[in-house]
Protein backbone atom coordinates (compact mmCIF):
# COMPACT_ATOMS: atom_id res chain seq x y z
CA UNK A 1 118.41 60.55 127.26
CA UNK A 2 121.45 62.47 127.30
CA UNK A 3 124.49 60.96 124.69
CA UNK A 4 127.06 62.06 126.98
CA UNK A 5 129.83 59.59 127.05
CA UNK A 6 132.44 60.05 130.18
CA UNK A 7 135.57 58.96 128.88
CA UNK A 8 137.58 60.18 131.56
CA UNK A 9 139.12 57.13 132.51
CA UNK A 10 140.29 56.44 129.49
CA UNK A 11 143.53 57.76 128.31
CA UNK A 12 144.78 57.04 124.74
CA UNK A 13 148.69 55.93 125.71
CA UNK A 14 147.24 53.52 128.00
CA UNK A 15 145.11 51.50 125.78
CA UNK A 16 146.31 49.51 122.61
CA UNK A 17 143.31 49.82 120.81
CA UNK A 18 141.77 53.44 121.98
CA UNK A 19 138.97 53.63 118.66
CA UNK A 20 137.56 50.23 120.45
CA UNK A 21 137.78 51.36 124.14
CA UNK A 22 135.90 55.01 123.14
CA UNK A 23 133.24 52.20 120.65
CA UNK A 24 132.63 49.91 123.89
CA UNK A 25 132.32 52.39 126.18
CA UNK A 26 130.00 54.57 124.03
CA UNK A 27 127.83 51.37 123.13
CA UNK A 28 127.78 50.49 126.67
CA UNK A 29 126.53 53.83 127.72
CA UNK A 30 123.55 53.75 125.35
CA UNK A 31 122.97 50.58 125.47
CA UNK A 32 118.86 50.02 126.53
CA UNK A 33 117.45 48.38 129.20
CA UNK A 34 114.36 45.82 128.98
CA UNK A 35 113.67 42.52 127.67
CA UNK A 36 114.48 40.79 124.56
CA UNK A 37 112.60 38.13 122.64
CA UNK A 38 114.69 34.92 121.94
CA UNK A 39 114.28 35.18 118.61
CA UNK A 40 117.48 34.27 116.68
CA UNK A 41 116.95 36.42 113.91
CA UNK A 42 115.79 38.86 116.71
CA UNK A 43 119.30 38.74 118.38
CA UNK A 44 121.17 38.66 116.01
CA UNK A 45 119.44 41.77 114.57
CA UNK A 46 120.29 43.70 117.55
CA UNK A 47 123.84 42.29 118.42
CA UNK A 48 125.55 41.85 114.82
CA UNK A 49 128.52 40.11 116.97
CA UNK A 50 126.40 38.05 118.81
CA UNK A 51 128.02 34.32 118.92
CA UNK A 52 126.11 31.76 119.08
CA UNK A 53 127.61 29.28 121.82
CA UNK A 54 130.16 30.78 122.64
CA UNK A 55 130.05 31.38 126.20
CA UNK A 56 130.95 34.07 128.35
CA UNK A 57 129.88 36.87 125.80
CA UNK A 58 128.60 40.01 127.24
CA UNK A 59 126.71 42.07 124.30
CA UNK A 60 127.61 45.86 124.89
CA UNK A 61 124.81 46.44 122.27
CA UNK A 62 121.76 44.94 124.29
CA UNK A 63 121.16 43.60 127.76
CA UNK A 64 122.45 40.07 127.38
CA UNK A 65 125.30 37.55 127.86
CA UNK A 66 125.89 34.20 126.94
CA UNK A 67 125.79 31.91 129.90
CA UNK A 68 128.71 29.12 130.76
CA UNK A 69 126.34 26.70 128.82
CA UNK A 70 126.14 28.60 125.94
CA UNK A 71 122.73 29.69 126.93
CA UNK A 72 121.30 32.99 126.88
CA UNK A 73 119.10 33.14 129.82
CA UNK A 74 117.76 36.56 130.08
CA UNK A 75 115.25 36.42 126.85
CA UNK A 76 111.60 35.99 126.80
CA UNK A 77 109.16 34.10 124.84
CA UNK A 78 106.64 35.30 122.49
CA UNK A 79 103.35 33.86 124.83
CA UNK A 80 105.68 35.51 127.79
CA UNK A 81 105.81 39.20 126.07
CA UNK A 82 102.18 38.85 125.33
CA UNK A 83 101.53 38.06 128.70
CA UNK A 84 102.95 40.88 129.82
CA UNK A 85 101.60 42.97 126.96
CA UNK A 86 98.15 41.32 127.99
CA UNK A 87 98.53 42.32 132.14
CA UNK A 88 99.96 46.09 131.51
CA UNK A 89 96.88 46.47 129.26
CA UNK A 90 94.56 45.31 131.85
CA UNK A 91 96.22 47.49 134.47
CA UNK A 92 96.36 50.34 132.28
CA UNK A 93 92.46 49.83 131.20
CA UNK A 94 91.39 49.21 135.23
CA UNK A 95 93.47 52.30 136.40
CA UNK A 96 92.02 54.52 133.57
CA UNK A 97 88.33 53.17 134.67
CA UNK A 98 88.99 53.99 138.89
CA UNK A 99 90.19 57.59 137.40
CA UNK A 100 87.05 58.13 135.56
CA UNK A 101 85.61 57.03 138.55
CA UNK A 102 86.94 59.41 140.71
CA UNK A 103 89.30 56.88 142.29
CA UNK A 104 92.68 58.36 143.02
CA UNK A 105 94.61 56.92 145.68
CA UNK A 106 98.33 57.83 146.66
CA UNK A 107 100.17 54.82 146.99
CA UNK A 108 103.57 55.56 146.02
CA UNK A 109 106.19 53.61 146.13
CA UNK A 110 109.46 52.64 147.43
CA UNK A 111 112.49 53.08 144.84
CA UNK A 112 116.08 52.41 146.88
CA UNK A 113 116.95 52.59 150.13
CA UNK A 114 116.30 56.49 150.66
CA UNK A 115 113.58 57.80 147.21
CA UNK A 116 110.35 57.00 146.92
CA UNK A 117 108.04 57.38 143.64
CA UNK A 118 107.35 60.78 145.38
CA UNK A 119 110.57 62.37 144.69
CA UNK A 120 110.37 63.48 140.48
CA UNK A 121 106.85 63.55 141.16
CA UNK A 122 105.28 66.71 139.58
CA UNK A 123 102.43 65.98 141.61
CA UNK A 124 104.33 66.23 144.88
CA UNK A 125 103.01 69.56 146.04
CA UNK A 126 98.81 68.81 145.03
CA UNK A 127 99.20 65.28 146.27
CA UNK A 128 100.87 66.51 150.20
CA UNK A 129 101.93 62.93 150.90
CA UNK A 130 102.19 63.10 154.52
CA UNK A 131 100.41 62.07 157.47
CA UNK A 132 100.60 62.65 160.97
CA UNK A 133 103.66 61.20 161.36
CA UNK A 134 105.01 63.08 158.20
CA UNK A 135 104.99 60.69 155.29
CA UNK A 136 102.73 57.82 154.06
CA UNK A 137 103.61 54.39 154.08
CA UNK A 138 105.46 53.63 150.81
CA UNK A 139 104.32 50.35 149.41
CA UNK A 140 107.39 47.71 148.73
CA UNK A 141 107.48 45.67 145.66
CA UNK A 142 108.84 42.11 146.34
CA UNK A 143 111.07 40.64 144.35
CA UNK A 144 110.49 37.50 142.60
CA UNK A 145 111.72 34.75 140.54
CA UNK A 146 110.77 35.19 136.67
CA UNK A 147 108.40 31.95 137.47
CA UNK A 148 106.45 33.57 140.25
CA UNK A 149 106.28 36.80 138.03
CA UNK A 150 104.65 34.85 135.53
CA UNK A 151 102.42 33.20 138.00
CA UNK A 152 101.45 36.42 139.46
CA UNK A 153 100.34 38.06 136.31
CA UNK A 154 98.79 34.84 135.07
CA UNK A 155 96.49 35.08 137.76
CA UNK A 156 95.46 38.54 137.69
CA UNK A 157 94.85 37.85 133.83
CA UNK A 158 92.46 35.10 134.79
């Protein structure tokens, strides 16, 4: 990714401590995106100033907060990562097998109100995804709660 940190905003006689406004909005800027095992030592690994209990924290390290209970809710479980692990495996292994079996279908899909999949795709010009009517349907995917993801990809492991 690109380090580039707009500071514009900020302007040194504004702010009383400028060295932690240019930190937070650096760490905020690369901070990743994903999922995070609720680990303690995990967290705490990532997030040196993670509190534990206190509420209302908002890591600028890691994608987390500390809930009004003191909870972090956002954070998976190790059977819950190797589920997923497990189902993006069997995806990967299943779409690798229809590809050696000739099996390519276009089925892109919808990202935002106005991109599709098809737009950074460097496959765009081979692929011609269009019909008659000038584009294929672009499949949608639904959103769902973290317990009918689970469900879902329980299933498909079974």
């Amino acid at each position: 990714g690109n380090p580039y940190v707009d500071i514009s905003g900020i302007k040194k006689e504004d702010i009383e401590d400028f060295d932690e406004a240019i930190e937070s909005a650096r760490n905020e800027c690369l901070k990743p995106s994903g999922i995070v095992l609720s680990d303690d030592y995990a967290l705490t690994s990532l997030d040196h100033n993670l509190p534990h209990g206190r509420e209302g924290y908002h890591s600028t390290i890691v994608p987390l907060e500390i809930d009004k209970n003191g909870q972090i809710p956002d954070v998976y479980s190790d059977e819950e990562i190797h589920s997923i692990i497990q189902f993006c495996n069997d995806k990967m292994h299943a779409q690798a097998a229809e590809i050696m079996n000739g099996i390519i279908e276009r089925t892109p899909v919808k990202s935002g109100r106005s991109s599709s999949s098809c737009t950074f795709c460097p496959f765009n010009d081979m692929c011609r995804n269009v019909s008659e009517n000038g584009t294929l349907p672009l499949r949608e995917i639904p959103k769902m709660s973290r317990e009918e993801f689970f469900s879902v990809i329980g299933k498909e492991e079974d």
